[in-house]
PDB file of N, CA and C in Angstrom:
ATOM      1  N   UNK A   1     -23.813  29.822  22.986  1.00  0.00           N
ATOM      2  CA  UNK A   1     -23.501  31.215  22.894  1.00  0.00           C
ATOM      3  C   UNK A   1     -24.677  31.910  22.221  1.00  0.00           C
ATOM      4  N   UNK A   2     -25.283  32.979  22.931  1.00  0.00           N
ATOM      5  CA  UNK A   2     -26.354  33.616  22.768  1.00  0.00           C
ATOM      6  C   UNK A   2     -25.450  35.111  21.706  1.00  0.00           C
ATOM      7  N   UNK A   3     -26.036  35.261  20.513  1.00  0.00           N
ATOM      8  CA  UNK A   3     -25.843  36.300  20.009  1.00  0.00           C
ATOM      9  C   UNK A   3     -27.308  37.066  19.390  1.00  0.00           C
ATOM     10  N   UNK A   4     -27.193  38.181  19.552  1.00  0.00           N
ATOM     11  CA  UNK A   4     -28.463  39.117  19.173  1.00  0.00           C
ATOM     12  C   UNK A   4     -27.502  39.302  17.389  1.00  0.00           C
ATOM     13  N   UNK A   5     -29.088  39.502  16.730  1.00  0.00           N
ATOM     14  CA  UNK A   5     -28.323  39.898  15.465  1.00  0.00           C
ATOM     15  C   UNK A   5     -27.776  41.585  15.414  1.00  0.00           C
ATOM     16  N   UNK A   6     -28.127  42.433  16.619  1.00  0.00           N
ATOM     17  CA  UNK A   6     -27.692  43.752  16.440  1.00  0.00           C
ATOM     18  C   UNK A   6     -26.183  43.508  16.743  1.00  0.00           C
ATOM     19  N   UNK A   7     -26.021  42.738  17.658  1.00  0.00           N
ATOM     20  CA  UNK A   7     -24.128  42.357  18.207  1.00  0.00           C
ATOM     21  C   UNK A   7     -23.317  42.602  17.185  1.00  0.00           C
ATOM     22  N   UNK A   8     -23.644  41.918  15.745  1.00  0.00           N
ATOM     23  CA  UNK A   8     -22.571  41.529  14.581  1.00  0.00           C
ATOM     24  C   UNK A   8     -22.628  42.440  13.727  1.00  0.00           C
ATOM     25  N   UNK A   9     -21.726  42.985  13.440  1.00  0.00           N
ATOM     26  CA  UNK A   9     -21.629  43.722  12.099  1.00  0.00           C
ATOM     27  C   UNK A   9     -21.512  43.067  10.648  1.00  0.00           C
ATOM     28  N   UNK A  10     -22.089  43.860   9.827  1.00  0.00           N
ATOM     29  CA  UNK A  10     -21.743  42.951   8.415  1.00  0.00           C
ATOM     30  C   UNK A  10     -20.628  42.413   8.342  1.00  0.00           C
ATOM     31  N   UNK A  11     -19.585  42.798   8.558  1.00  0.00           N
ATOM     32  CA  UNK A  11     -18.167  42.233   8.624  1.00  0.00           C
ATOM     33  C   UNK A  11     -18.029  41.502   8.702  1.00  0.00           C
ATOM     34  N   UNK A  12     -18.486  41.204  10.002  1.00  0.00           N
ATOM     35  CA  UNK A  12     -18.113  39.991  10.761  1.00  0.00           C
ATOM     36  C   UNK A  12     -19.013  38.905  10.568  1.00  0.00           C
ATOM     37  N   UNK A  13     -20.267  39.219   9.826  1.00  0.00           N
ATOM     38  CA  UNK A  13     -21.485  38.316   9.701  1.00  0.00           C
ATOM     39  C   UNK A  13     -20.545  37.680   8.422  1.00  0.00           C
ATOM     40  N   UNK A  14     -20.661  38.366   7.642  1.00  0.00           N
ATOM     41  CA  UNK A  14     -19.687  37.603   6.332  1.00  0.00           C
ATOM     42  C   UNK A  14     -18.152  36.790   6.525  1.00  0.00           C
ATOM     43  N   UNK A  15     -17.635  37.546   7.233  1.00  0.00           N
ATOM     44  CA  UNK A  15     -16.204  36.816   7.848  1.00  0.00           C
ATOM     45  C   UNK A  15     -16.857  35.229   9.354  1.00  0.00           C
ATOM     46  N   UNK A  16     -17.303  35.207   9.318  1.00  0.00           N
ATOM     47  CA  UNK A  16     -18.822  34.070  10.417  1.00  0.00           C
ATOM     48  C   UNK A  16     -18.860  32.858   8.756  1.00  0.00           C
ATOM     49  N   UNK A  17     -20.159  33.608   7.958  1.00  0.00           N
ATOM     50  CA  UNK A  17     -20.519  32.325   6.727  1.00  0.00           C
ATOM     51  C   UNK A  17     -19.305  32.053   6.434  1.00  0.00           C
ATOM     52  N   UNK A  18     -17.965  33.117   5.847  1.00  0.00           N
ATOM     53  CA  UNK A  18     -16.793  32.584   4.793  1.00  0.00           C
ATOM     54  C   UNK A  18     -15.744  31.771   5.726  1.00  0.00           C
ATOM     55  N   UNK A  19     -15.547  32.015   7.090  1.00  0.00           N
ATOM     56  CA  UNK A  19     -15.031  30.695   7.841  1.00  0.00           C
ATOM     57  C   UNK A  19     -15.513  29.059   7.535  1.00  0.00           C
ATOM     58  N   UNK A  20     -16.693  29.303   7.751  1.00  0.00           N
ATOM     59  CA  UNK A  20     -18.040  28.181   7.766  1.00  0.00           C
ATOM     60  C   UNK A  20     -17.442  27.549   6.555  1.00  0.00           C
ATOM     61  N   UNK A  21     -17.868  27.916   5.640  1.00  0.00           N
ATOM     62  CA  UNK A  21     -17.689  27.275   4.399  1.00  0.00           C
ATOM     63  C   UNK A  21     -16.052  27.339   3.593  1.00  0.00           C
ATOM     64  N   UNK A  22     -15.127  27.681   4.391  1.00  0.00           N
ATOM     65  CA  UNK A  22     -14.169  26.970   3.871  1.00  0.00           C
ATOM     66  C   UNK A  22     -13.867  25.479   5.027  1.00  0.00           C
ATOM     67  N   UNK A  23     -14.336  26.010   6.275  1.00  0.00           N
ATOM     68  CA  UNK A  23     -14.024  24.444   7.092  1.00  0.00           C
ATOM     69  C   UNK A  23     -15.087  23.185   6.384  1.00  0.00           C
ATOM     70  N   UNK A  24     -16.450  23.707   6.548  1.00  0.00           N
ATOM     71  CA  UNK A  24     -17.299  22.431   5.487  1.00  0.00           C
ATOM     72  C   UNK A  24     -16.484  22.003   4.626  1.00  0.00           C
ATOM     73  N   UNK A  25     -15.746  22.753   3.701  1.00  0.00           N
ATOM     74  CA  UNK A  25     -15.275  21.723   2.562  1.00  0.00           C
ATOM     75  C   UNK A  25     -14.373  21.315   3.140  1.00  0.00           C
ATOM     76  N   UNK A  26     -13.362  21.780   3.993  1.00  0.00           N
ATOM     77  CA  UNK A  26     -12.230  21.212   4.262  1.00  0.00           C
ATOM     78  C   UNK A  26     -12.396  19.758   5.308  1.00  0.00           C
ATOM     79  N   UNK A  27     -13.532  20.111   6.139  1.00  0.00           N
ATOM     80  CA  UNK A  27     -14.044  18.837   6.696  1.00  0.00           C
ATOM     81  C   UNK A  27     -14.383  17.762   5.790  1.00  0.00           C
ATOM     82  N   UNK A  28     -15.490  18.030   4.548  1.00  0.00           N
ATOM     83  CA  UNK A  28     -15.649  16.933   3.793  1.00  0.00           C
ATOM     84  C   UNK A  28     -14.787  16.431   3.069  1.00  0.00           C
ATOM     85  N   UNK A  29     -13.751  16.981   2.655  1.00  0.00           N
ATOM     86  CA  UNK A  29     -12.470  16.739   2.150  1.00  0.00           C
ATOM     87  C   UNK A  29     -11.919  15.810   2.770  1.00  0.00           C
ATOM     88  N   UNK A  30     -11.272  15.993   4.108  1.00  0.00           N
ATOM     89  CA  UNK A  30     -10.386  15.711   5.124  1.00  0.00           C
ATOM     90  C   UNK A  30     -10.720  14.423   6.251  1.00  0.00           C
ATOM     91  N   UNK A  31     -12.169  14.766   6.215  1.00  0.00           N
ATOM     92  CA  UNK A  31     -12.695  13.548   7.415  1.00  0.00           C
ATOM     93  C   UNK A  31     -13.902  12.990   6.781  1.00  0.00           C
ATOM     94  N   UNK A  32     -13.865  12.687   5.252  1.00  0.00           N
ATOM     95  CA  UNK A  32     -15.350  12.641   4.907  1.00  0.00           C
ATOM     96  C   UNK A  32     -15.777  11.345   5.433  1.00  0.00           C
ATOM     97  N   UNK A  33     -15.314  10.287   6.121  1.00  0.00           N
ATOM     98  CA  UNK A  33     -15.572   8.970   6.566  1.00  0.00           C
ATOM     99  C   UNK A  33     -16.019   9.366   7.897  1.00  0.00           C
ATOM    100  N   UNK A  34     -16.065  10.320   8.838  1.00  0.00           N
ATOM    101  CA  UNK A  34     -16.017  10.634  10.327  1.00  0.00           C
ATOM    102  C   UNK A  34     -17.863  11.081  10.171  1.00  0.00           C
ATOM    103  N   UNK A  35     -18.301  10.259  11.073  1.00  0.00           N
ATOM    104  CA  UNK A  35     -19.664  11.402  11.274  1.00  0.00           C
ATOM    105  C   UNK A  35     -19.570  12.661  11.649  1.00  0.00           C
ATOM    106  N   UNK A  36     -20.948  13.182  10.994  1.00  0.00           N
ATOM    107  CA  UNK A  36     -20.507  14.845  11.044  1.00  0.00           C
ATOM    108  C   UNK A  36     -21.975  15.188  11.896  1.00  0.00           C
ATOM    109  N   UNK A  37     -22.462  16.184  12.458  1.00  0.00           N
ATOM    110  CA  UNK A  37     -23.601  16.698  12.836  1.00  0.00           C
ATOM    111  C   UNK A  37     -23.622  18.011  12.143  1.00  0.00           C
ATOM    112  N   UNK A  38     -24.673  18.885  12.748  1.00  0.00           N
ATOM    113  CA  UNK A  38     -25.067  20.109  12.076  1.00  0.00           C
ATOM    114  C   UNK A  38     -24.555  20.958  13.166  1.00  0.00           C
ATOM    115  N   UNK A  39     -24.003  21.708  12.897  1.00  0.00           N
ATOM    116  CA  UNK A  39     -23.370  23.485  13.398  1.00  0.00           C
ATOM    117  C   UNK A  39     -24.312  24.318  13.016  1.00  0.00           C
ATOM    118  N   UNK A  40     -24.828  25.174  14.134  1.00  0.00           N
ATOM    119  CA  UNK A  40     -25.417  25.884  13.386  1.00  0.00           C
ATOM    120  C   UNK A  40     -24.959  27.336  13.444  1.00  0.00           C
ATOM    121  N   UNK A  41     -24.897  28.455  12.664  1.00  0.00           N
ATOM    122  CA  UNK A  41     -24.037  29.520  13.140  1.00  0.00           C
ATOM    123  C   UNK A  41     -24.715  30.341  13.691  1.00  0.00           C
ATOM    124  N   UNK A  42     -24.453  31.805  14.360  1.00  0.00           N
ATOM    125  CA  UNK A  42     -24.765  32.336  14.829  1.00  0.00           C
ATOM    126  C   UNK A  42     -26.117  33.359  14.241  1.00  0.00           C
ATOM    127  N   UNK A  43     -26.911  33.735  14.801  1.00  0.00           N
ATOM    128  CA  UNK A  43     -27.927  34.751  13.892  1.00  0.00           C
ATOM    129  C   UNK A  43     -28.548  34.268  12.778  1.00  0.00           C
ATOM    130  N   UNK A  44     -28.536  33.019  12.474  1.00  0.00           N
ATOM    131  CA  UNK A  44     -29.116  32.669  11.609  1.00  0.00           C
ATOM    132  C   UNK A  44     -28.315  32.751  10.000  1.00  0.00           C
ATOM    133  N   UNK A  45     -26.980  32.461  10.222  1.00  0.00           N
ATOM    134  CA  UNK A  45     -25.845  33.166   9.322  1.00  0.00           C
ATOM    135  C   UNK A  45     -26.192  31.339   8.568  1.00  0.00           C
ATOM    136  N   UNK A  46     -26.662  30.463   9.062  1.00  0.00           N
ATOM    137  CA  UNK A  46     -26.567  29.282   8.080  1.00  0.00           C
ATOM    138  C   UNK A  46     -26.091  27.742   9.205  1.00  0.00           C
ATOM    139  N   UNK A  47     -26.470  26.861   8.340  1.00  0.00           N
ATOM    140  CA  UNK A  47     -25.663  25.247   9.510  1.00  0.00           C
ATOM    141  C   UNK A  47     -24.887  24.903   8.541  1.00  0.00           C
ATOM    142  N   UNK A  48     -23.754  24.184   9.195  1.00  0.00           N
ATOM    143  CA  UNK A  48     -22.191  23.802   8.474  1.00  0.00           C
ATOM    144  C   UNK A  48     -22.545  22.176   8.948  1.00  0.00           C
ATOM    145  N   UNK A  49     -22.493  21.457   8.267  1.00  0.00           N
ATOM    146  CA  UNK A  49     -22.468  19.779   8.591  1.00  0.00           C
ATOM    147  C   UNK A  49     -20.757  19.374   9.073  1.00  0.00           C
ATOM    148  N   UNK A  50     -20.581  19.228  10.275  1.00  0.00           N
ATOM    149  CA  UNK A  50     -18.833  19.475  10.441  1.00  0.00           C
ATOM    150  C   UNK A  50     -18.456  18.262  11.753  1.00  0.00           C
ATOM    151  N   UNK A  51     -17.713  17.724  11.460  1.00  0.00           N
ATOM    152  CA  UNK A  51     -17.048  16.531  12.301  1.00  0.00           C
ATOM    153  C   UNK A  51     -16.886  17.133  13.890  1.00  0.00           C
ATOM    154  N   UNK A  52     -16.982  16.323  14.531  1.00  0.00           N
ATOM    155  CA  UNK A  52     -16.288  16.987  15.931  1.00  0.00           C
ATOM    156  C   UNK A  52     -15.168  17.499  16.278  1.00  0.00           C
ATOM    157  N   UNK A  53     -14.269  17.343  15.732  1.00  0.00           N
ATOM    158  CA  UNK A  53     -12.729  18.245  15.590  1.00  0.00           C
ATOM    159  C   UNK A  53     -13.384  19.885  14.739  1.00  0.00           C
ATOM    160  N   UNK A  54     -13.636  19.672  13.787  1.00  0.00           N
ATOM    161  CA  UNK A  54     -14.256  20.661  12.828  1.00  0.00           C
ATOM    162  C   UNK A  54     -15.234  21.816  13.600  1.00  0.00           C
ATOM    163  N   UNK A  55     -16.243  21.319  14.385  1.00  0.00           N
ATOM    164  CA  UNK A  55     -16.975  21.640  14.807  1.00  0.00           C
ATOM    165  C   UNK A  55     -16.167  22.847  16.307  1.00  0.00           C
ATOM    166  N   UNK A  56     -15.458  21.615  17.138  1.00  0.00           N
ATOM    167  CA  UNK A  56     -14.376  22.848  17.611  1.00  0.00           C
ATOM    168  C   UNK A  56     -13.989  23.887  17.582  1.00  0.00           C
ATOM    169  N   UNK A  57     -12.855  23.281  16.244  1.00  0.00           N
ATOM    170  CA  UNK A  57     -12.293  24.906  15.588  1.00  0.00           C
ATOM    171  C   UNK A  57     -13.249  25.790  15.282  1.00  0.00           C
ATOM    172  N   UNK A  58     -14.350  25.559  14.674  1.00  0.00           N
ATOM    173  CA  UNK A  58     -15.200  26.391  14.022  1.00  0.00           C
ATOM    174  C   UNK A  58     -16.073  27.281  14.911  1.00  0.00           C
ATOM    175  N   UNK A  59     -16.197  26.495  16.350  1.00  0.00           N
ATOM    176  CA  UNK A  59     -16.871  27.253  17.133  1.00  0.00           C
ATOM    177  C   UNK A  59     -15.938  27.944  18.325  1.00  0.00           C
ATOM    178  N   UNK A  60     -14.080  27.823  17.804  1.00  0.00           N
ATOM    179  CA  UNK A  60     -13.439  28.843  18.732  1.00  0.00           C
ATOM    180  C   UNK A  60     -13.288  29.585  17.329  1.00  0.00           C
ATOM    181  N   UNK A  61     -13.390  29.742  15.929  1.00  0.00           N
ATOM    182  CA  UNK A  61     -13.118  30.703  14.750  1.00  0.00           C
ATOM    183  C   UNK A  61     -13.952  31.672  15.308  1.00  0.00           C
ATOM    184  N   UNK A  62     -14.901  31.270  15.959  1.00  0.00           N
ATOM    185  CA  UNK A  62     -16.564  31.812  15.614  1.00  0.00           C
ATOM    186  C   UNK A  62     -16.522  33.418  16.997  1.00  0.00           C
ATOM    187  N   UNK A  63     -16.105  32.504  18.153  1.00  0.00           N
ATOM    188  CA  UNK A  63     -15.765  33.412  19.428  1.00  0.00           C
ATOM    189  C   UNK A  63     -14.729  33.746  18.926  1.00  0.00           C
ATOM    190  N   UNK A  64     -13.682  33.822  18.425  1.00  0.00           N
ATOM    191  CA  UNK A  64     -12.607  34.745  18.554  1.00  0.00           C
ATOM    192  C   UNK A  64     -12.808  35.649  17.301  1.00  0.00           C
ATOM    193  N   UNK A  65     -13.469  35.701  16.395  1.00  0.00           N
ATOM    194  CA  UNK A  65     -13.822  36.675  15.598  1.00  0.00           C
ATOM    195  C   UNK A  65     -15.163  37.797  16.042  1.00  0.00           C
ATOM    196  N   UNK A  66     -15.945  37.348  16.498  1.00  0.00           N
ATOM    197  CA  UNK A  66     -16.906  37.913  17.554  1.00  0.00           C
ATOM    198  C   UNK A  66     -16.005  38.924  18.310  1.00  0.00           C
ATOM    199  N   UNK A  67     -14.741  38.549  19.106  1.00  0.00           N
ATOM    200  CA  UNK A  67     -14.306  39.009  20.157  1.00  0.00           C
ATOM    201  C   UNK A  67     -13.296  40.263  19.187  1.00  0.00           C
ATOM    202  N   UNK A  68     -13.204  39.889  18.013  1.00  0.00           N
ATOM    203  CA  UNK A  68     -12.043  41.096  17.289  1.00  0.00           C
ATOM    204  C   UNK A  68     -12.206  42.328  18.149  1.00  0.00           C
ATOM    205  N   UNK A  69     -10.848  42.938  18.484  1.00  0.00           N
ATOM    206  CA  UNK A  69     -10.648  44.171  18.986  1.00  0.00           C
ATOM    207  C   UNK A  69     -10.601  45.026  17.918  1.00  0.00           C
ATOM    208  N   UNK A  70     -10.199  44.875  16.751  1.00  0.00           N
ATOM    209  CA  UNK A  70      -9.943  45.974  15.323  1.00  0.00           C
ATOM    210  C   UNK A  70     -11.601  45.731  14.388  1.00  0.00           C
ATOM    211  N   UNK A  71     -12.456  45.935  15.025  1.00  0.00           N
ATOM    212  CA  UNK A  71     -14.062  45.904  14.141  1.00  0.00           C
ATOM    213  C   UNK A  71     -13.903  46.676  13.020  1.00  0.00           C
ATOM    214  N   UNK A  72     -13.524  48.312  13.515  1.00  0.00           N
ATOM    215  CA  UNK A  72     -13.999  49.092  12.906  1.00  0.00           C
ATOM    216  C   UNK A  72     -12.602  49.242  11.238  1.00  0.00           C
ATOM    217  N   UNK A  73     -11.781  48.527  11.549  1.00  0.00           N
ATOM    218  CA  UNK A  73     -10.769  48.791  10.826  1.00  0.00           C
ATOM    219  C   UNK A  73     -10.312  47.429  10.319  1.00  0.00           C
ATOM    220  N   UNK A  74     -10.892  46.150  10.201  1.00  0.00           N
ATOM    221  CA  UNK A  74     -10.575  44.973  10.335  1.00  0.00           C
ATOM    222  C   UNK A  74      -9.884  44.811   8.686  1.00  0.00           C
ATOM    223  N   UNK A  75      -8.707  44.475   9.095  1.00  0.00           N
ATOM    224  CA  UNK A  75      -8.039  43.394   7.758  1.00  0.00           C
ATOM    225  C   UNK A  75      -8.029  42.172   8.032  1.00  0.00           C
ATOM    226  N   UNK A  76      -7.637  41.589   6.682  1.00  0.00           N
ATOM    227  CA  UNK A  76      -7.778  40.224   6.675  1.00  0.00           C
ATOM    228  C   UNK A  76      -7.258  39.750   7.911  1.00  0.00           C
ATOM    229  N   UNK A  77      -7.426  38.382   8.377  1.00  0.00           N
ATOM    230  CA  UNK A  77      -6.033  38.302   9.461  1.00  0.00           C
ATOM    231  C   UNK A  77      -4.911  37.735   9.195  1.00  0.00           C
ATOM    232  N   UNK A  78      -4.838  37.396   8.121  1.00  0.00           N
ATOM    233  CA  UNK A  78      -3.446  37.072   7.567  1.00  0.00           C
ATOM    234  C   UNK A  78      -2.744  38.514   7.614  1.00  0.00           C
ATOM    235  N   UNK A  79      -3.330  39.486   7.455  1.00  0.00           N
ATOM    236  CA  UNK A  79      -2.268  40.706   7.690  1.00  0.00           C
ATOM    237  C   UNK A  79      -2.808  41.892   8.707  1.00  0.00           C
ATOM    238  N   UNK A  80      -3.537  41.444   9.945  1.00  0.00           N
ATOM    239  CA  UNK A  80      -3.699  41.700  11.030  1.00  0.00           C
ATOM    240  C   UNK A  80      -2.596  41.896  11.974  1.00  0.00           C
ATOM    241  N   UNK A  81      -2.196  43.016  12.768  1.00  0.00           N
ATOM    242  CA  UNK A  81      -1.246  43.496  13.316  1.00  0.00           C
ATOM    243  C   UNK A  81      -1.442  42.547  14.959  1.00  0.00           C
ATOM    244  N   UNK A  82      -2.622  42.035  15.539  1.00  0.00           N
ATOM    245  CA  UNK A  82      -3.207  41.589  16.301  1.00  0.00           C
ATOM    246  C   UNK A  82      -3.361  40.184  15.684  1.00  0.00           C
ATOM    247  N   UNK A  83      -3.078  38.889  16.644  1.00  0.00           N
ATOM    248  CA  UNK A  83      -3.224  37.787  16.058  1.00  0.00           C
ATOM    249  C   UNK A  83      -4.594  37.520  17.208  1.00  0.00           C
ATOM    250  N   UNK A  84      -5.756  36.990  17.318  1.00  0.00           N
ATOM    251  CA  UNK A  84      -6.751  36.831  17.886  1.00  0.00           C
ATOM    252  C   UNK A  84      -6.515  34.851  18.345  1.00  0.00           C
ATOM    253  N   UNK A  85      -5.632  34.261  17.107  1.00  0.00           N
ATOM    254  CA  UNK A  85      -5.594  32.580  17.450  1.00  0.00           C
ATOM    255  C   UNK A  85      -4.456  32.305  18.167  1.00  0.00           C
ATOM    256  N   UNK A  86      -4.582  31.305  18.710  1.00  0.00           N
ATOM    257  CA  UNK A  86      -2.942  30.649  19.246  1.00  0.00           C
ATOM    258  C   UNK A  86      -2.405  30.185  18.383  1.00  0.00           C
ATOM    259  N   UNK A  87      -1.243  30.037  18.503  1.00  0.00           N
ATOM    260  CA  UNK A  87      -0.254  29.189  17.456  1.00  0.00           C
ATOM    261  C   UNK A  87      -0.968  28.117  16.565  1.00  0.00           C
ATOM    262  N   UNK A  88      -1.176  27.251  17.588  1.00  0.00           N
ATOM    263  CA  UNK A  88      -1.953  25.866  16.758  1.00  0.00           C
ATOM    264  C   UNK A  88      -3.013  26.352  16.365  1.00  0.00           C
ATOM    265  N   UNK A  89      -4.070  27.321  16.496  1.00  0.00           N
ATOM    266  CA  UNK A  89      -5.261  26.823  15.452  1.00  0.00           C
ATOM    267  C   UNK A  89      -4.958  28.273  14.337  1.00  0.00           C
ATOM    268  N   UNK A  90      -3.658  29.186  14.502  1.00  0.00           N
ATOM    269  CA  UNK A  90      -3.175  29.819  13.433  1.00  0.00           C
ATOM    270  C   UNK A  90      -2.880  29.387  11.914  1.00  0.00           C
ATOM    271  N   UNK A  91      -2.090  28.000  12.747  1.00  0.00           N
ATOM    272  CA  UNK A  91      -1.791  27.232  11.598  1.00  0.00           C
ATOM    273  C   UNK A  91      -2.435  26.111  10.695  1.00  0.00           C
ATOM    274  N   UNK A  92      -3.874  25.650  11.845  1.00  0.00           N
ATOM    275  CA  UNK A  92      -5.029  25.196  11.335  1.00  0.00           C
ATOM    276  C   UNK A  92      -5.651  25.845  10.402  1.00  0.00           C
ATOM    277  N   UNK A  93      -5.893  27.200  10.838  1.00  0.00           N
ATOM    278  CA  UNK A  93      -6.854  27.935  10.106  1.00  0.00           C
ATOM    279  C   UNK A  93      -5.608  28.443   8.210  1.00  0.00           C
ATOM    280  N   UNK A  94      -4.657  28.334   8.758  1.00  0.00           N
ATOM    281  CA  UNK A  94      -4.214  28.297   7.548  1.00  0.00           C
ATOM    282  C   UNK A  94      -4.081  27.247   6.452  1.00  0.00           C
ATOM    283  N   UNK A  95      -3.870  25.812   6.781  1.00  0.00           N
ATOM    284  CA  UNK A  95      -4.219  25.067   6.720  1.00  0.00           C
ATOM    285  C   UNK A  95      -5.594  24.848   5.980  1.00  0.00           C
ATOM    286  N   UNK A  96      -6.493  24.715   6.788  1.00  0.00           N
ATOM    287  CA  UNK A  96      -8.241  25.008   6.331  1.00  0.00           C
ATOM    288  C   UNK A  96      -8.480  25.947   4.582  1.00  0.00           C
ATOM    289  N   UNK A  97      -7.708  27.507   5.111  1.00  0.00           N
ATOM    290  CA  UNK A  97      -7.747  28.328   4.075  1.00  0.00           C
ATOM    291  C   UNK A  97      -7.112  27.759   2.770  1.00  0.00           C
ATOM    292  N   UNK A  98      -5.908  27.324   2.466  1.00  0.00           N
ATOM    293  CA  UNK A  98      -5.322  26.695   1.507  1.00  0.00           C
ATOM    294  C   UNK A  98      -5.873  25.644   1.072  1.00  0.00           C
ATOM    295  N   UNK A  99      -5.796  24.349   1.751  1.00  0.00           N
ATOM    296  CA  UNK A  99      -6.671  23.532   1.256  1.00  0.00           C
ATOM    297  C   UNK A  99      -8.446  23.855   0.603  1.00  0.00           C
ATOM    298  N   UNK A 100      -9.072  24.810   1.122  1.00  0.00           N
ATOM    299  CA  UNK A 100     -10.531  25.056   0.805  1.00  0.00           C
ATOM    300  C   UNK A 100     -10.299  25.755  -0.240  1.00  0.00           C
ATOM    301  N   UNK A 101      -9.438  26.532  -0.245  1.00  0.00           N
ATOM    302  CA  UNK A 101      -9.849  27.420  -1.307  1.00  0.00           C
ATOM    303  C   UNK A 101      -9.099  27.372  -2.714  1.00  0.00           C
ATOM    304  N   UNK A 102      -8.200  26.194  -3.192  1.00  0.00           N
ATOM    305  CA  UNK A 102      -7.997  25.938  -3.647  1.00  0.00           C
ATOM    306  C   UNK A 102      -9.374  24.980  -4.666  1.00  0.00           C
ATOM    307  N   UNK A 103      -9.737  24.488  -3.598  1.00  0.00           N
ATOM    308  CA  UNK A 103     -10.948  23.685  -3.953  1.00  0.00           C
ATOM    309  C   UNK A 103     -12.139  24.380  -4.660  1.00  0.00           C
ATOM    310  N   UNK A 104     -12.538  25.471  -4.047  1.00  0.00           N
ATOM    311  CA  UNK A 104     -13.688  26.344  -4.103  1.00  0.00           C
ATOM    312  C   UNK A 104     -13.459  27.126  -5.752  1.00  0.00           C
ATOM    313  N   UNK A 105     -12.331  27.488  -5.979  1.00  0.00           N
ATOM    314  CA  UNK A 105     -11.771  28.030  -7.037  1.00  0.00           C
ATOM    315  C   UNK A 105     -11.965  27.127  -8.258  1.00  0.00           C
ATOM    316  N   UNK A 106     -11.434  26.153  -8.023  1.00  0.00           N
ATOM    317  CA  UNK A 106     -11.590  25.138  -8.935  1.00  0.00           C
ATOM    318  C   UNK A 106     -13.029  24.652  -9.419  1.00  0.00           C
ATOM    319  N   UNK A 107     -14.013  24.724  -8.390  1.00  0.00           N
ATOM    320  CA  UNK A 107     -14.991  24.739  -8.001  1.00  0.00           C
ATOM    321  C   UNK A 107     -15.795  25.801  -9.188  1.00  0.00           C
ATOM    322  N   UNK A 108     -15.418  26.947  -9.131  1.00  0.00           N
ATOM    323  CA  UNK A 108     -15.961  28.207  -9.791  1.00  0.00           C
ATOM    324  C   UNK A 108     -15.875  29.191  -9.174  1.00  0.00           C
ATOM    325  N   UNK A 109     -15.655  29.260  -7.919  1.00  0.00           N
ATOM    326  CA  UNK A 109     -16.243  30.155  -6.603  1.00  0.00           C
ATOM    327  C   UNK A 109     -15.053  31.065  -7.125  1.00  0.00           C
ATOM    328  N   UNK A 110     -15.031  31.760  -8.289  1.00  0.00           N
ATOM    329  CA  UNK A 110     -13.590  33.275  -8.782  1.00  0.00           C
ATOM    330  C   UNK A 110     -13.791  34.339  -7.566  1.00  0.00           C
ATOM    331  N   UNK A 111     -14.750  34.277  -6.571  1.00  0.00           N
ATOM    332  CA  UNK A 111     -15.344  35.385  -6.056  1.00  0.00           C
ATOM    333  C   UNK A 111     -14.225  35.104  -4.414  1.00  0.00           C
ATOM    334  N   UNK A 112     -13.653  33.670  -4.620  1.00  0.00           N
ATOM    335  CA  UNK A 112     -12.593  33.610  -3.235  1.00  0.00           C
ATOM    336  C   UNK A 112     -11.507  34.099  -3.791  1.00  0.00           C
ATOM    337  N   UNK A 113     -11.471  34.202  -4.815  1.00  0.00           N
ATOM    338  CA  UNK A 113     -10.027  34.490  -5.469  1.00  0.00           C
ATOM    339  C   UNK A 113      -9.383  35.695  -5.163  1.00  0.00           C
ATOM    340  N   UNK A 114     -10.225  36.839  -4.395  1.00  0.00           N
ATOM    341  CA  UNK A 114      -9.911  38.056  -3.752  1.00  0.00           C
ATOM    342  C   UNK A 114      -8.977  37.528  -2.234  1.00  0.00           C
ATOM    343  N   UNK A 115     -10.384  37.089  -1.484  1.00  0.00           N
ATOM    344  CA  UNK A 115      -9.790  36.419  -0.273  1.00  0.00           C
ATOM    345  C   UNK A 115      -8.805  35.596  -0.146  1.00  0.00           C
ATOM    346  N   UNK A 116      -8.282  34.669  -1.407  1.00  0.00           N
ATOM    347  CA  UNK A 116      -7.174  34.066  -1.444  1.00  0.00           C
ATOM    348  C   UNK A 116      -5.889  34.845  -1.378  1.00  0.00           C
ATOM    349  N   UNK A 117      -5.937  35.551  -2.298  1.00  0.00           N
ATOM    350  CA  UNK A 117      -4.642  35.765  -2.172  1.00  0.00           C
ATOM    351  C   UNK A 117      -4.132  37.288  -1.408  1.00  0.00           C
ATOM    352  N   UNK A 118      -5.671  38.253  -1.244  1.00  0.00           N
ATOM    353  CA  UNK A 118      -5.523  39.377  -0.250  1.00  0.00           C
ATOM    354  C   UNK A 118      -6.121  39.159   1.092  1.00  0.00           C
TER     355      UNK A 118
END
C-alpha cells in the first residue's frame, strides 16, 4: 500500500504510531516465542517488529483507519457512532488495547492514561 505523506492527517498519523505500539507490546507479550519480522508503517510513521497474526491485524488497523469516513470529526473508536472493524478484530483490537495499555502505564507511559480510559 502506497501512501503519500500529504494523504494522512496528523490524526491519523498519530492514531497509525499509537495502534503500532500498543500491538508491539501486545505481540511481545502474547507470542514472544513466535518469530516476528519488521512492519513497517506507513510514511515513514516507524517499523513495529510483529508476528504474522500481529502483522495482519495491524496492517487491516492500518487500512481501515486510513479509510475513516469521520476525519474531520474523529473520536476515539471506542465511542465512534461508525464502527470501521468487524466483529472479530473489534474485539481483538480491544483486547490488544487492554492488555497494552495496562502494560505501558505501568511502564510509565501516564501519557496513555488519556487514551485509556477516554
Amino acid at each position: 500500500m502506497i501512501i503519500s505523506m500529504e494523504s494522512l492527517t496528523s490524526p491519523a498519523k498519530k492514531d497509525i504510531r499509537l495502534i503500532g505500539t500498543f500491538v508491539e507490546v501486545y505481540c511481545a507479550g502474547k507470542h514472544g516465542t513466535v518469530e516476528r519480522a519488521e512492519l513497517e508503517l506507513p510514511v515513514g510513521l516507524g517499523i513495529r517488529r510483529l508476528c504474522p497474526e500481529c502483522t495482519a491485524f495491524m496492517e487491516y488497523a492500518i487500512a481501515r483507519r486510513i479509510r475513516c469516513p469521520l476525519e474531520e470529526e474523529k473520536p476515539t473508536c471506542k465511542h465512534c457512532r461508525i464502527h470501521c472493524y468487524a466483529p472479530l478484530q473489534r474485539e481483538k483490537v480491544r483486547e490488544i488495547m487492554a492488555w497494552s495499555g495496562k502494560r505501558l502505564i505501568m511502564r510509565g507511559r501516564l501519557d496513555y492514561l488519556w487514551h485509556y480510559f477516554f
